[in-house]
PDB file of N, CA and C in Angstrom:
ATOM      1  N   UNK A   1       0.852  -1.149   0.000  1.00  0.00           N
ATOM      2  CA  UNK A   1       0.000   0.000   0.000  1.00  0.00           C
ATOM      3  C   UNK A   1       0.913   1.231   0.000  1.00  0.00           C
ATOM      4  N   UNK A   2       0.601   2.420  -0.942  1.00  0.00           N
ATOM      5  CA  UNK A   2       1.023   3.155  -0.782  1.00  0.00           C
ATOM      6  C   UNK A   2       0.250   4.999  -1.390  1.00  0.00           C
ATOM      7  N   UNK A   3       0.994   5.898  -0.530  1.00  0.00           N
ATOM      8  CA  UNK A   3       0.065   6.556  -0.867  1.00  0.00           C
ATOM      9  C   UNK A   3       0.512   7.676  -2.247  1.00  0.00           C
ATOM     10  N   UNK A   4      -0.403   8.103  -3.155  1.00  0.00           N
ATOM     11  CA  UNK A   4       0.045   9.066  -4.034  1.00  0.00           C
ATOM     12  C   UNK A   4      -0.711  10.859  -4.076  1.00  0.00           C
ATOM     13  N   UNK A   5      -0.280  11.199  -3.025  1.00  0.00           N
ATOM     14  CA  UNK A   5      -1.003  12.456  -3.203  1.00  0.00           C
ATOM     15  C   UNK A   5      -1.906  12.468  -1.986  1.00  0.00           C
ATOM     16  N   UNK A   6      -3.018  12.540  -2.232  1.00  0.00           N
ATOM     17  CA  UNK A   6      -4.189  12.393  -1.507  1.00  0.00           C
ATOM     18  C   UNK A   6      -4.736  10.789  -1.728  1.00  0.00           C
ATOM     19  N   UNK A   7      -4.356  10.265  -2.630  1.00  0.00           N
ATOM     20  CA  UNK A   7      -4.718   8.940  -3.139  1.00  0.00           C
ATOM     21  C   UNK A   7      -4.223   7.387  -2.272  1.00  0.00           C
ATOM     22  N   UNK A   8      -4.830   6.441  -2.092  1.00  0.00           N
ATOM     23  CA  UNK A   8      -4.190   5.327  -1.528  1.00  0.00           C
ATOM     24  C   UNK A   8      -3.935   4.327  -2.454  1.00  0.00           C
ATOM     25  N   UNK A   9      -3.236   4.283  -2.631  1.00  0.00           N
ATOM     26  CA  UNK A   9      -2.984   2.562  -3.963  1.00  0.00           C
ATOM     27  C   UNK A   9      -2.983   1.669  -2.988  1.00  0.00           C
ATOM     28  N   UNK A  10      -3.752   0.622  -3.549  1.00  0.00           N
ATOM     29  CA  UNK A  10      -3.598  -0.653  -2.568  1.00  0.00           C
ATOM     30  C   UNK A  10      -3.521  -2.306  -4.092  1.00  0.00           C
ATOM     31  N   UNK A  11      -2.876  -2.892  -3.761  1.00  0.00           N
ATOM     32  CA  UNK A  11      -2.570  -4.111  -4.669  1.00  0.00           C
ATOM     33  C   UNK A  11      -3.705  -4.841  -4.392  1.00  0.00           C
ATOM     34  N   UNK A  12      -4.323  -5.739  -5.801  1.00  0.00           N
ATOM     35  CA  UNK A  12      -5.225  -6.727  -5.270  1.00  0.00           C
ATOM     36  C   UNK A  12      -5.592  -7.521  -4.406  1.00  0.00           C
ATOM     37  N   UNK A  13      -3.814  -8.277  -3.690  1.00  0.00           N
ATOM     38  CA  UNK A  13      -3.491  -9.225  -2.463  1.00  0.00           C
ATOM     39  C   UNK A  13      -4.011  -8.408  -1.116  1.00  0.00           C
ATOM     40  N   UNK A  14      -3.643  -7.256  -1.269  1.00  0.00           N
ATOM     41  CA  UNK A  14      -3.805  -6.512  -0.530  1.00  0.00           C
ATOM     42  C   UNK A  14      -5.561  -5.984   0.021  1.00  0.00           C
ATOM     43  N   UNK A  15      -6.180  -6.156  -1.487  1.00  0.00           N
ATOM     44  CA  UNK A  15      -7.608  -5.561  -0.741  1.00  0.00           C
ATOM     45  C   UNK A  15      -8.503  -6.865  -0.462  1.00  0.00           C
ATOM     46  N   UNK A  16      -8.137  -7.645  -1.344  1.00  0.00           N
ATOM     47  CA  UNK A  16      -9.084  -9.417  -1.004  1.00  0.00           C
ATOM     48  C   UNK A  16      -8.584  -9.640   0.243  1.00  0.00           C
ATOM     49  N   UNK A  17      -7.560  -9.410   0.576  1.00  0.00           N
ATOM     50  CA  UNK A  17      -7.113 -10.166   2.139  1.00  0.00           C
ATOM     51  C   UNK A  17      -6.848 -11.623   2.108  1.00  0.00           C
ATOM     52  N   UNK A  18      -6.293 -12.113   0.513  1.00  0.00           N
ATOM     53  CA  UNK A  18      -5.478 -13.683   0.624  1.00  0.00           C
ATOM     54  C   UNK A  18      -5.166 -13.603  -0.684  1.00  0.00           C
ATOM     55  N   UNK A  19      -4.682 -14.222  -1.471  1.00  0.00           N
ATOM     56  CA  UNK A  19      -3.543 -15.103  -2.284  1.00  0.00           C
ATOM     57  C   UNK A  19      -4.729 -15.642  -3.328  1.00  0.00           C
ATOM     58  N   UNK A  20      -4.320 -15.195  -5.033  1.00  0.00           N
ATOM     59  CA  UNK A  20      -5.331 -15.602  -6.071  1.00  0.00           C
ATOM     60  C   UNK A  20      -4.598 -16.519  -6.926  1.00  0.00           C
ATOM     61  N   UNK A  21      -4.288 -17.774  -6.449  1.00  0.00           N
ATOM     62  CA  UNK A  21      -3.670 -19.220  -6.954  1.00  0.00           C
ATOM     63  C   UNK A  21      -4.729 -20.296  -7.554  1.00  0.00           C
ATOM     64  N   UNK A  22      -5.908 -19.744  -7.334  1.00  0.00           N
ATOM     65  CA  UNK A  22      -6.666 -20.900  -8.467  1.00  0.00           C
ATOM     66  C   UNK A  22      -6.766 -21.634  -7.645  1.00  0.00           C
ATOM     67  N   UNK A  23      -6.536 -22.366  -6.164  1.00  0.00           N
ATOM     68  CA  UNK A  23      -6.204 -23.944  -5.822  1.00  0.00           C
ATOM     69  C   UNK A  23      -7.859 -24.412  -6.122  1.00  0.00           C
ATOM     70  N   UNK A  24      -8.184 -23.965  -5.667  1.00  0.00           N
ATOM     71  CA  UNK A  24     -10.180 -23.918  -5.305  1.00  0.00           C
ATOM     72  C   UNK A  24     -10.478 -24.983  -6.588  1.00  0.00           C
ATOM     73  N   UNK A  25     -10.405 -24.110  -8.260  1.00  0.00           N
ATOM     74  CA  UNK A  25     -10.914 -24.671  -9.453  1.00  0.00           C
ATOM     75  C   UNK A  25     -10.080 -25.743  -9.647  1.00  0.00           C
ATOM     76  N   UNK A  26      -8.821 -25.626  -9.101  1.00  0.00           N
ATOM     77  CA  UNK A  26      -8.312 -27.384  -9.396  1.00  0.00           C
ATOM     78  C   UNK A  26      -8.553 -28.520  -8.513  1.00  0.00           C
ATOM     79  N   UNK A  27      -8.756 -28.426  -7.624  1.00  0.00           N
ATOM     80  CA  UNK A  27      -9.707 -28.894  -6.457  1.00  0.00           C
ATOM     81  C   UNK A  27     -10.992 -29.661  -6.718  1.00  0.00           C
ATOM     82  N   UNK A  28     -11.631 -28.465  -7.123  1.00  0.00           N
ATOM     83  CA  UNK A  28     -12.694 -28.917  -7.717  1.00  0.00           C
ATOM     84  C   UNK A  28     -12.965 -29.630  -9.223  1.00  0.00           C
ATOM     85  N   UNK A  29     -12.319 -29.031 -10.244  1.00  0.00           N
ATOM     86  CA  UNK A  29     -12.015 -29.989 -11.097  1.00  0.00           C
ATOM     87  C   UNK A  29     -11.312 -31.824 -10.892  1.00  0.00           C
ATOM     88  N   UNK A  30     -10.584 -31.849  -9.857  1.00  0.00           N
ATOM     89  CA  UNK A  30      -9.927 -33.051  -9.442  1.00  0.00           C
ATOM     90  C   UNK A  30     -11.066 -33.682  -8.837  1.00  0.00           C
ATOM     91  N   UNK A  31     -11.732 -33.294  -8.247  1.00  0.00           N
ATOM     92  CA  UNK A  31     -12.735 -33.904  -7.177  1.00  0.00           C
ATOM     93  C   UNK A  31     -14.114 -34.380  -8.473  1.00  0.00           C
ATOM     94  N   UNK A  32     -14.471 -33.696  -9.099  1.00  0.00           N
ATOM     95  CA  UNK A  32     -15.210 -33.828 -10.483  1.00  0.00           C
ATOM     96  C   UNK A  32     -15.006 -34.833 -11.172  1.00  0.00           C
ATOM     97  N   UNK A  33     -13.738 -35.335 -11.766  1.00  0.00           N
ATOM     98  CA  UNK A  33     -13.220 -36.392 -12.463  1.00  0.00           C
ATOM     99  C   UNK A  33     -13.092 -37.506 -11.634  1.00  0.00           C
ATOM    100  N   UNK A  34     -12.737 -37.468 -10.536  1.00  0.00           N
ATOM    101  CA  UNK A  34     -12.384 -38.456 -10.024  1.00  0.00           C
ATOM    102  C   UNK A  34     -14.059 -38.861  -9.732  1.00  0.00           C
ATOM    103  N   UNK A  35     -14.779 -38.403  -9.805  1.00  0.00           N
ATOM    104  CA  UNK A  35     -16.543 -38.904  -9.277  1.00  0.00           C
ATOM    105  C   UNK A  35     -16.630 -39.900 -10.435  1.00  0.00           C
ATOM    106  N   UNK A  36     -16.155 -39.094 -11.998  1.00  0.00           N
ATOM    107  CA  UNK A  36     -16.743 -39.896 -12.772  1.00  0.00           C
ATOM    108  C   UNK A  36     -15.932 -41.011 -13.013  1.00  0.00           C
ATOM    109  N   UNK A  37     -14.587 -40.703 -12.823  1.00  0.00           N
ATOM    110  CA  UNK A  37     -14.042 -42.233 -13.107  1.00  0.00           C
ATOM    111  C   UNK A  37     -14.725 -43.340 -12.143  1.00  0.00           C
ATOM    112  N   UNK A  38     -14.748 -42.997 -10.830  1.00  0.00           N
ATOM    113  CA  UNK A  38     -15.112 -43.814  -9.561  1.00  0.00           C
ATOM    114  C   UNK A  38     -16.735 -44.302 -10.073  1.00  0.00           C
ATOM    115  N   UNK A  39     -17.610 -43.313 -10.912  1.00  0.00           N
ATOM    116  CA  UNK A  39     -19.087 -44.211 -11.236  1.00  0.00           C
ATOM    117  C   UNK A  39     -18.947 -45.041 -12.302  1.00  0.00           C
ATOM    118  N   UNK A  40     -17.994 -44.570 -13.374  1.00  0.00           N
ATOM    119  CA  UNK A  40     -17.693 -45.593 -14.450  1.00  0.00           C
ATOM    120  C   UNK A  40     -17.473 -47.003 -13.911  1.00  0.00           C
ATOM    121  N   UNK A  41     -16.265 -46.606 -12.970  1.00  0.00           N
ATOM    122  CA  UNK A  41     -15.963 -48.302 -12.777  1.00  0.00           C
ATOM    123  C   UNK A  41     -16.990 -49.297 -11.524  1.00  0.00           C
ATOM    124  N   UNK A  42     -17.738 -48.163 -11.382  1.00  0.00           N
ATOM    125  CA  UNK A  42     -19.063 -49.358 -10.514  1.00  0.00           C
ATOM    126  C   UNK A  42     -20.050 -49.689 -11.731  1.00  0.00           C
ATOM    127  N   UNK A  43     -19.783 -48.974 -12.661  1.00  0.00           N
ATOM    128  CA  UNK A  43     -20.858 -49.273 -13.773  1.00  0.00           C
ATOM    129  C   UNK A  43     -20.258 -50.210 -14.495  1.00  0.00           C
ATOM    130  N   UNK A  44     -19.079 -50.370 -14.965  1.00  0.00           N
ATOM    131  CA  UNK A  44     -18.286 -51.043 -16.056  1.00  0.00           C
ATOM    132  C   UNK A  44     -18.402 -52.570 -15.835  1.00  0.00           C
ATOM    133  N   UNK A  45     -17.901 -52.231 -14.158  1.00  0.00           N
ATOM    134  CA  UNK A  45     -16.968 -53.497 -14.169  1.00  0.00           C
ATOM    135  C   UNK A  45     -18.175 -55.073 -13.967  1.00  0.00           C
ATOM    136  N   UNK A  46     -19.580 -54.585 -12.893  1.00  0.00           N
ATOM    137  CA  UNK A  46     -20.198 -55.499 -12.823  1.00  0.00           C
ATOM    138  C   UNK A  46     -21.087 -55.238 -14.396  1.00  0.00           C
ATOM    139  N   UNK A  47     -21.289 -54.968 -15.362  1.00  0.00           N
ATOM    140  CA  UNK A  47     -21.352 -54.912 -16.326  1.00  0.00           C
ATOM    141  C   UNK A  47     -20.808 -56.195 -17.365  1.00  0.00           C
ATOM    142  N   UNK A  48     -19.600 -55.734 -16.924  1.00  0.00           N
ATOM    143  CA  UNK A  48     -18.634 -56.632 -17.962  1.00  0.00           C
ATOM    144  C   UNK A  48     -18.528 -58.807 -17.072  1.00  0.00           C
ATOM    145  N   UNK A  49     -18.589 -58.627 -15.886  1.00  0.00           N
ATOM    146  CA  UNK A  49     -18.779 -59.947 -15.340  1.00  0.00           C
ATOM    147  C   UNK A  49     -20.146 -60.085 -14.744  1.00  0.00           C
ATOM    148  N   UNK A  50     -21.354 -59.540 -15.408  1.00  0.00           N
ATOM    149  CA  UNK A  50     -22.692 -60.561 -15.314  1.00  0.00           C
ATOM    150  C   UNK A  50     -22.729 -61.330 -16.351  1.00  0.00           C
ATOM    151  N   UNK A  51     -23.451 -62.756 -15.358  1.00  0.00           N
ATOM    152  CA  UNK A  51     -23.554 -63.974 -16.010  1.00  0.00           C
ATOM    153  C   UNK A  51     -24.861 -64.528 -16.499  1.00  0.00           C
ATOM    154  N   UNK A  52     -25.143 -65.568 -17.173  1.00  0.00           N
ATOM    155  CA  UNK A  52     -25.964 -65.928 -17.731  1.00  0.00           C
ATOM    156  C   UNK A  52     -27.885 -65.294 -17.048  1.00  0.00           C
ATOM    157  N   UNK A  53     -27.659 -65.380 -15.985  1.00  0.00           N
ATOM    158  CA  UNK A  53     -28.658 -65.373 -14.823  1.00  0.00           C
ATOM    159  C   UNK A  53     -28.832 -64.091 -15.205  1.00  0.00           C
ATOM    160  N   UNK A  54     -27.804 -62.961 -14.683  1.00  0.00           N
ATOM    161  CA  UNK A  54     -28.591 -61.661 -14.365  1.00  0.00           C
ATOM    162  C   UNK A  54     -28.505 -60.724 -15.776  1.00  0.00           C
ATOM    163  N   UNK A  55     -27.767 -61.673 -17.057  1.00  0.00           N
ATOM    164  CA  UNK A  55     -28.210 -61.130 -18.183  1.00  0.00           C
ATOM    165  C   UNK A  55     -29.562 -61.523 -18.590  1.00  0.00           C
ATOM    166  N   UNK A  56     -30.311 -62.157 -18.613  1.00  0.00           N
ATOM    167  CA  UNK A  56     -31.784 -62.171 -18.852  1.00  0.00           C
ATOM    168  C   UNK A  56     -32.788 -61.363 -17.866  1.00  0.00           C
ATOM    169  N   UNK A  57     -31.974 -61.009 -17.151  1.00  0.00           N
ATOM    170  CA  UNK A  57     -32.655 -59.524 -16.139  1.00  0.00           C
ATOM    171  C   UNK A  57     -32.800 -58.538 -16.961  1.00  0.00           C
ATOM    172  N   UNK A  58     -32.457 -58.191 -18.077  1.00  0.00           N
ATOM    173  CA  UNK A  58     -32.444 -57.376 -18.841  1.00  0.00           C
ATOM    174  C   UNK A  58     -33.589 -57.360 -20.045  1.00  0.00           C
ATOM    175  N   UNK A  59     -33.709 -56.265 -20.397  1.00  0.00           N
ATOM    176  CA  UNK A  59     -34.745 -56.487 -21.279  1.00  0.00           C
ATOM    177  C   UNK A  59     -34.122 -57.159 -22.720  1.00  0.00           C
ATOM    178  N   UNK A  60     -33.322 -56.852 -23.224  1.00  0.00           N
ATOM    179  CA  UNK A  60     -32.509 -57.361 -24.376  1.00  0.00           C
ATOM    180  C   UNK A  60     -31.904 -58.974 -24.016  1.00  0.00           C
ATOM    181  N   UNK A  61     -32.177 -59.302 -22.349  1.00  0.00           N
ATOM    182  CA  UNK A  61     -31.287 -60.746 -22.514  1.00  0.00           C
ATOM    183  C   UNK A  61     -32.939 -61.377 -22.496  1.00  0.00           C
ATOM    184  N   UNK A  62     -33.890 -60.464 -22.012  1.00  0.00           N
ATOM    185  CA  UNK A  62     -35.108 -61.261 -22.107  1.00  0.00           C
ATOM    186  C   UNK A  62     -36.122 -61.843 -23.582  1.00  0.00           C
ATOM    187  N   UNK A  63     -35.656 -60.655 -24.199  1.00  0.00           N
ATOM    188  CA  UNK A  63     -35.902 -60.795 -25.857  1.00  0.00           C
ATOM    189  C   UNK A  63     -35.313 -61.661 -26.215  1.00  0.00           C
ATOM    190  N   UNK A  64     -33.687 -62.245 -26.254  1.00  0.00           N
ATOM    191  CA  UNK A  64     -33.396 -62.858 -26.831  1.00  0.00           C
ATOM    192  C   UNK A  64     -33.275 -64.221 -26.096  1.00  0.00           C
ATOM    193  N   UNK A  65     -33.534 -64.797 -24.799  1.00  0.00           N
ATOM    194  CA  UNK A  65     -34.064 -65.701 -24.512  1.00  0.00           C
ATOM    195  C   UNK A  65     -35.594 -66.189 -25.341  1.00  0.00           C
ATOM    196  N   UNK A  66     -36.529 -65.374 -25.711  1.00  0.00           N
ATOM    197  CA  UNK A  66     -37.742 -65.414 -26.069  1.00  0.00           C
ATOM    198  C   UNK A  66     -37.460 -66.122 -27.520  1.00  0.00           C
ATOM    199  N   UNK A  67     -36.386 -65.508 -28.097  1.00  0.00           N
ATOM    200  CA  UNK A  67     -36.259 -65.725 -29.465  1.00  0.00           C
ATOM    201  C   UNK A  67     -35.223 -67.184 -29.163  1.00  0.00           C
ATOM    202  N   UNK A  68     -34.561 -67.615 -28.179  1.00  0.00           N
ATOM    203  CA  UNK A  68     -33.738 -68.449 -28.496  1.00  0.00           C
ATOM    204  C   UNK A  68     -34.956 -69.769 -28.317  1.00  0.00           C
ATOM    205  N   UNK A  69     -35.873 -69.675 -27.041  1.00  0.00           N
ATOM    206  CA  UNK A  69     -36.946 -71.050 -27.408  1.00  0.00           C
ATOM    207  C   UNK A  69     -37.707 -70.817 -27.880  1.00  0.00           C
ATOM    208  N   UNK A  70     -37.682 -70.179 -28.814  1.00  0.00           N
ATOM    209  CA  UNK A  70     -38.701 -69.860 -30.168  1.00  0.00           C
ATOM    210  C   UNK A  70     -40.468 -70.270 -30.063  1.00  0.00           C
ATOM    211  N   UNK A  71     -39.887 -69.491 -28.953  1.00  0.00           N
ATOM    212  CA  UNK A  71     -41.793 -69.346 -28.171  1.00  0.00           C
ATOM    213  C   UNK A  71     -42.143 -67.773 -28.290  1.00  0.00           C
ATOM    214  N   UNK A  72     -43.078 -67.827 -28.991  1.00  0.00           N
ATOM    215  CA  UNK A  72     -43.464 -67.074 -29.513  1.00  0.00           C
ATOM    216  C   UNK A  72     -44.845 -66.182 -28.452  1.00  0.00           C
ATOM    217  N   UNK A  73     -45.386 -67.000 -27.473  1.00  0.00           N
ATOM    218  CA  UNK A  73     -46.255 -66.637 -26.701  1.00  0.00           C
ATOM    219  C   UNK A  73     -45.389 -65.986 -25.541  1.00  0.00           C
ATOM    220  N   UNK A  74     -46.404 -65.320 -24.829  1.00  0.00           N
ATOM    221  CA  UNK A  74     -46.219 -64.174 -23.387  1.00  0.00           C
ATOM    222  C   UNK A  74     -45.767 -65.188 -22.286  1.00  0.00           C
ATOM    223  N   UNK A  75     -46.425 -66.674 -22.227  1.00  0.00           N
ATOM    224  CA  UNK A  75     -46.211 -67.724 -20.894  1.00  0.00           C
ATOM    225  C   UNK A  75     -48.138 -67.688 -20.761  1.00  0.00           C
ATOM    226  N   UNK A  76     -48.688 -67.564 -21.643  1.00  0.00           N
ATOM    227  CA  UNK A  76     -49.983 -68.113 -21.423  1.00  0.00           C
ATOM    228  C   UNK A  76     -50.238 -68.920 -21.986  1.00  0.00           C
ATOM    229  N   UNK A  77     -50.620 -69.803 -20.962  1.00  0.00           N
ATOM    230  CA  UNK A  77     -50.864 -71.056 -21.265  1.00  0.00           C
ATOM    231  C   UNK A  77     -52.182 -71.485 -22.118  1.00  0.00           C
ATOM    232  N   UNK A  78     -53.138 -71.106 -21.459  1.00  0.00           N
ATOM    233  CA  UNK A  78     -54.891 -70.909 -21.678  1.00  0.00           C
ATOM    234  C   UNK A  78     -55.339 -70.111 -20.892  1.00  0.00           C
ATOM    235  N   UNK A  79     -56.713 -69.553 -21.459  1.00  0.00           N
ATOM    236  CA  UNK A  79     -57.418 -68.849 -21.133  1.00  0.00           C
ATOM    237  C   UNK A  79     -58.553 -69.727 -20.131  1.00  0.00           C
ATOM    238  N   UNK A  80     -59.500 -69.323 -19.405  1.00  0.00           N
ATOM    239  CA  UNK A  80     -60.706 -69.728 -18.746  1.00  0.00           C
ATOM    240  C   UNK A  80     -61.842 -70.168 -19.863  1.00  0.00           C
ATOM    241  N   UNK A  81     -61.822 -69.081 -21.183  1.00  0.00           N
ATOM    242  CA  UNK A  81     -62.447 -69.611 -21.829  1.00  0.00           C
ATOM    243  C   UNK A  81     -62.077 -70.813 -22.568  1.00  0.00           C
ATOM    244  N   UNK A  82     -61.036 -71.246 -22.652  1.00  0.00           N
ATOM    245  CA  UNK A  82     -60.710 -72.384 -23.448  1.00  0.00           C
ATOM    246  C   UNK A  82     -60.522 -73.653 -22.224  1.00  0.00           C
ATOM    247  N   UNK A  83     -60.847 -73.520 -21.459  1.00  0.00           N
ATOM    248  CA  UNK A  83     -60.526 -74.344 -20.391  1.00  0.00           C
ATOM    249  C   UNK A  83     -62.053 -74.887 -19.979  1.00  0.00           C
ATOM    250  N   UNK A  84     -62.811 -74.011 -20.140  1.00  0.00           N
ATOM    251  CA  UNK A  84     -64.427 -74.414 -19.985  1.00  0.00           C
ATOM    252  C   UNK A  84     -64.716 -74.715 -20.784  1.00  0.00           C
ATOM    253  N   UNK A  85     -64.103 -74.894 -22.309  1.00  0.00           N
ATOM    254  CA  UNK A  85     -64.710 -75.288 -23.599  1.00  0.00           C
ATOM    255  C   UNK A  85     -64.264 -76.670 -23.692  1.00  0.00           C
ATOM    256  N   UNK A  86     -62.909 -76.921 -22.932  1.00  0.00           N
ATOM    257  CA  UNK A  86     -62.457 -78.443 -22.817  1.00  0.00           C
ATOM    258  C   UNK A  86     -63.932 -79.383 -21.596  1.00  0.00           C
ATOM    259  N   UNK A  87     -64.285 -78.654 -20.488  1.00  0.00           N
ATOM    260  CA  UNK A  87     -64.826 -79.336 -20.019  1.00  0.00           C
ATOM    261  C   UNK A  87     -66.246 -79.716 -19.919  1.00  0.00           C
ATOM    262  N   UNK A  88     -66.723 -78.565 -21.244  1.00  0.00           N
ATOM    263  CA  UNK A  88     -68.235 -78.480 -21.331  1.00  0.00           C
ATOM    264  C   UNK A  88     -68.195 -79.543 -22.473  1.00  0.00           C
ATOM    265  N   UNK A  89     -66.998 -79.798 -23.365  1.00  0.00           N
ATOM    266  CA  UNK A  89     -67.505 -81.239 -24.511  1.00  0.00           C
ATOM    267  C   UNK A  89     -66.910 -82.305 -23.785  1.00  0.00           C
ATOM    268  N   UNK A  90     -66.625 -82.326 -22.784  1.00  0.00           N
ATOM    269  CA  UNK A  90     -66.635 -83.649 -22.574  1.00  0.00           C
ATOM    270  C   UNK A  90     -67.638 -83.967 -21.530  1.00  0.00           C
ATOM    271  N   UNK A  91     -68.714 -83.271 -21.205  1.00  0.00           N
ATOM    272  CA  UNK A  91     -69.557 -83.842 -20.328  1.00  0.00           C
ATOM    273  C   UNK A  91     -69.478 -83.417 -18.763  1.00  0.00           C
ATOM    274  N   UNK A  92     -70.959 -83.437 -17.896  1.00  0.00           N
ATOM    275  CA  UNK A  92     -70.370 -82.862 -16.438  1.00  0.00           C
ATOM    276  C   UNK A  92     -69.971 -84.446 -16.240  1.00  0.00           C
ATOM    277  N   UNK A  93     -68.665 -84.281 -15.443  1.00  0.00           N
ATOM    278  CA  UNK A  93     -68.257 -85.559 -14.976  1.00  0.00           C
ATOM    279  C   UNK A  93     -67.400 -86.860 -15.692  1.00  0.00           C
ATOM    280  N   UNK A  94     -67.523 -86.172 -16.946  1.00  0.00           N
ATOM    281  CA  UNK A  94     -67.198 -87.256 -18.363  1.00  0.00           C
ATOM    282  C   UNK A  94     -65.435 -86.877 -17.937  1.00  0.00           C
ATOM    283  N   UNK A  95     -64.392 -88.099 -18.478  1.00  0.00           N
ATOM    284  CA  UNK A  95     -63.530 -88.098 -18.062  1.00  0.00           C
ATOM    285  C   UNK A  95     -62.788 -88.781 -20.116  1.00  0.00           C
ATOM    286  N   UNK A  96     -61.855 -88.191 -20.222  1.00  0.00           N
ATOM    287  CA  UNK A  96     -61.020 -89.662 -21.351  1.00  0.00           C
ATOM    288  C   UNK A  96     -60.644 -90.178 -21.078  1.00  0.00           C
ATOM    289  N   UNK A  97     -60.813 -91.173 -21.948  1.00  0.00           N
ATOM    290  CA  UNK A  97     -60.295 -92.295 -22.126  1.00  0.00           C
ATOM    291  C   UNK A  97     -59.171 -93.021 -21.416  1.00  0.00           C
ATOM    292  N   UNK A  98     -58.181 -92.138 -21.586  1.00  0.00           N
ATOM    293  CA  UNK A  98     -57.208 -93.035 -20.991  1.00  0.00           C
ATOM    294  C   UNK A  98     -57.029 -92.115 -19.211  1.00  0.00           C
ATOM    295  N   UNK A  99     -58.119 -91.259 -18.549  1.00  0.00           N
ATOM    296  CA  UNK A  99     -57.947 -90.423 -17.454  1.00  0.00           C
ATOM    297  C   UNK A  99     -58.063 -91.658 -16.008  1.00  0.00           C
ATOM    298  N   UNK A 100     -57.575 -91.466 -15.359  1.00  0.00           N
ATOM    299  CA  UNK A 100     -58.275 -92.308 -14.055  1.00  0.00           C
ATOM    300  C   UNK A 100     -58.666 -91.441 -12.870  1.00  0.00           C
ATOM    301  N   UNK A 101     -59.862 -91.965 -12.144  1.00  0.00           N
ATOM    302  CA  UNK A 101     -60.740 -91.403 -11.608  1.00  0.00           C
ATOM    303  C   UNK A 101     -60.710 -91.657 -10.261  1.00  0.00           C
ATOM    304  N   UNK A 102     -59.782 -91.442  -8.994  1.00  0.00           N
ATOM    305  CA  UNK A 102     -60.207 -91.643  -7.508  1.00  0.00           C
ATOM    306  C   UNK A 102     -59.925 -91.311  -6.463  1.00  0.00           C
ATOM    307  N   UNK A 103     -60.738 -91.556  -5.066  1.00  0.00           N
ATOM    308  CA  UNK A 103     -60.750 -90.588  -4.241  1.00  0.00           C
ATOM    309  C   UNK A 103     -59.463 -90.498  -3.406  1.00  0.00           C
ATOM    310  N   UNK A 104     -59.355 -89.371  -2.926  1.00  0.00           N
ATOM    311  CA  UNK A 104     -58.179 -89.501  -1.938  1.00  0.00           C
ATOM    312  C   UNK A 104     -58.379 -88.160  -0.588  1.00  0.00           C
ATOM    313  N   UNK A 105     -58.071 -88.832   0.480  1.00  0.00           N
ATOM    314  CA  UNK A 105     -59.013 -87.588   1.492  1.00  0.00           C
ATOM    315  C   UNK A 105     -59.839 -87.084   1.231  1.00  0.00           C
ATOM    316  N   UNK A 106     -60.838 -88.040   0.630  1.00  0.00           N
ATOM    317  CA  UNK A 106     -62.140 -87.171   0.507  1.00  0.00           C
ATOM    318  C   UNK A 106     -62.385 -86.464  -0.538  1.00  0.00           C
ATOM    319  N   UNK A 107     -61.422 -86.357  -1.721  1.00  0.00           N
ATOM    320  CA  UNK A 107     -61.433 -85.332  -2.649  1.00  0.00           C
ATOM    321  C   UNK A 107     -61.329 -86.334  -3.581  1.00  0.00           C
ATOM    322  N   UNK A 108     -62.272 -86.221  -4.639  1.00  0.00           N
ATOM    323  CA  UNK A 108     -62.129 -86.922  -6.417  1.00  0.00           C
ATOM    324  C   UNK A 108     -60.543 -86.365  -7.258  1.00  0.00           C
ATOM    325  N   UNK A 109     -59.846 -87.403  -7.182  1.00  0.00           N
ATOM    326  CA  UNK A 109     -58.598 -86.870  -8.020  1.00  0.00           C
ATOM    327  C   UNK A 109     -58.515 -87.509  -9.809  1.00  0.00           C
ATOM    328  N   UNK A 110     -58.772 -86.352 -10.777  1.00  0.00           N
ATOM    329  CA  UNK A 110     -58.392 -87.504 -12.299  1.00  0.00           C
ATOM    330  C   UNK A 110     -57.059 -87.848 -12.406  1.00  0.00           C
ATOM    331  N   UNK A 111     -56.246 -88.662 -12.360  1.00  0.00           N
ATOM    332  CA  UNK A 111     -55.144 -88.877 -13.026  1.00  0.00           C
ATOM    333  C   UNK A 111     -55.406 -88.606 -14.888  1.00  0.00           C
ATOM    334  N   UNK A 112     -54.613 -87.916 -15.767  1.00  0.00           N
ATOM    335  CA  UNK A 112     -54.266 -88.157 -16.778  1.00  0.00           C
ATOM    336  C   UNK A 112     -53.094 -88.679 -17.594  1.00  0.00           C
TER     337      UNK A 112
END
């Protein structure tokens, strides 16, 4: 600080009251990168060693399971309506041919 006249000069260090070295933005830039390397490699790495199992967790390992047993249906089996249409032609009680018919605790069991 010094004075000129009536005037005071004072230096930048001087009126902030500390030291303009940047550390702060490299700091923070360091701390920034290092986040993303550190999420990459929780993302990468179990990425790269899932196995058969938790790749069909996926929608793309589930598609192509679908396509590898070339089943073409959702996993429905039958409907109610097609299930009452099996048991209304064969009769109340009517059984095939080759079904067997008997009790067990009390309850009618068919073998087919």
């Amino acid at each position: 600080m010094h004075k000129e006249g009536d005037e005071i000069h004072v230096s930048e260090t001087e009126a902030s009251g500390g030291s303009k070295e940047g550390v702060v933005r490299w700091i923070l830039l360091g701390g920034l990168v290092l986040a993303v390397l550190l999420m990459s490699i929780v993302w990468i790495i179990p990425a790269m060693t899932q196995g058969d199992v938790e790749e069909e967790a996926t929608v793309s390992g589930e598609i192509q399971s679908m396509e590898d047993d070339g089943d073409g249906t959702d996993s429905i089996v039958g409907t109610e309506a097609d299930i009452g249409s099996d048991q209304s032609e064969l009769g109340a009680g009517e059984a095939d041919a080759g079904d067997q018919t008997f009790t067990e605790d009390g309850i009618e069991v068919i073998e087919n």
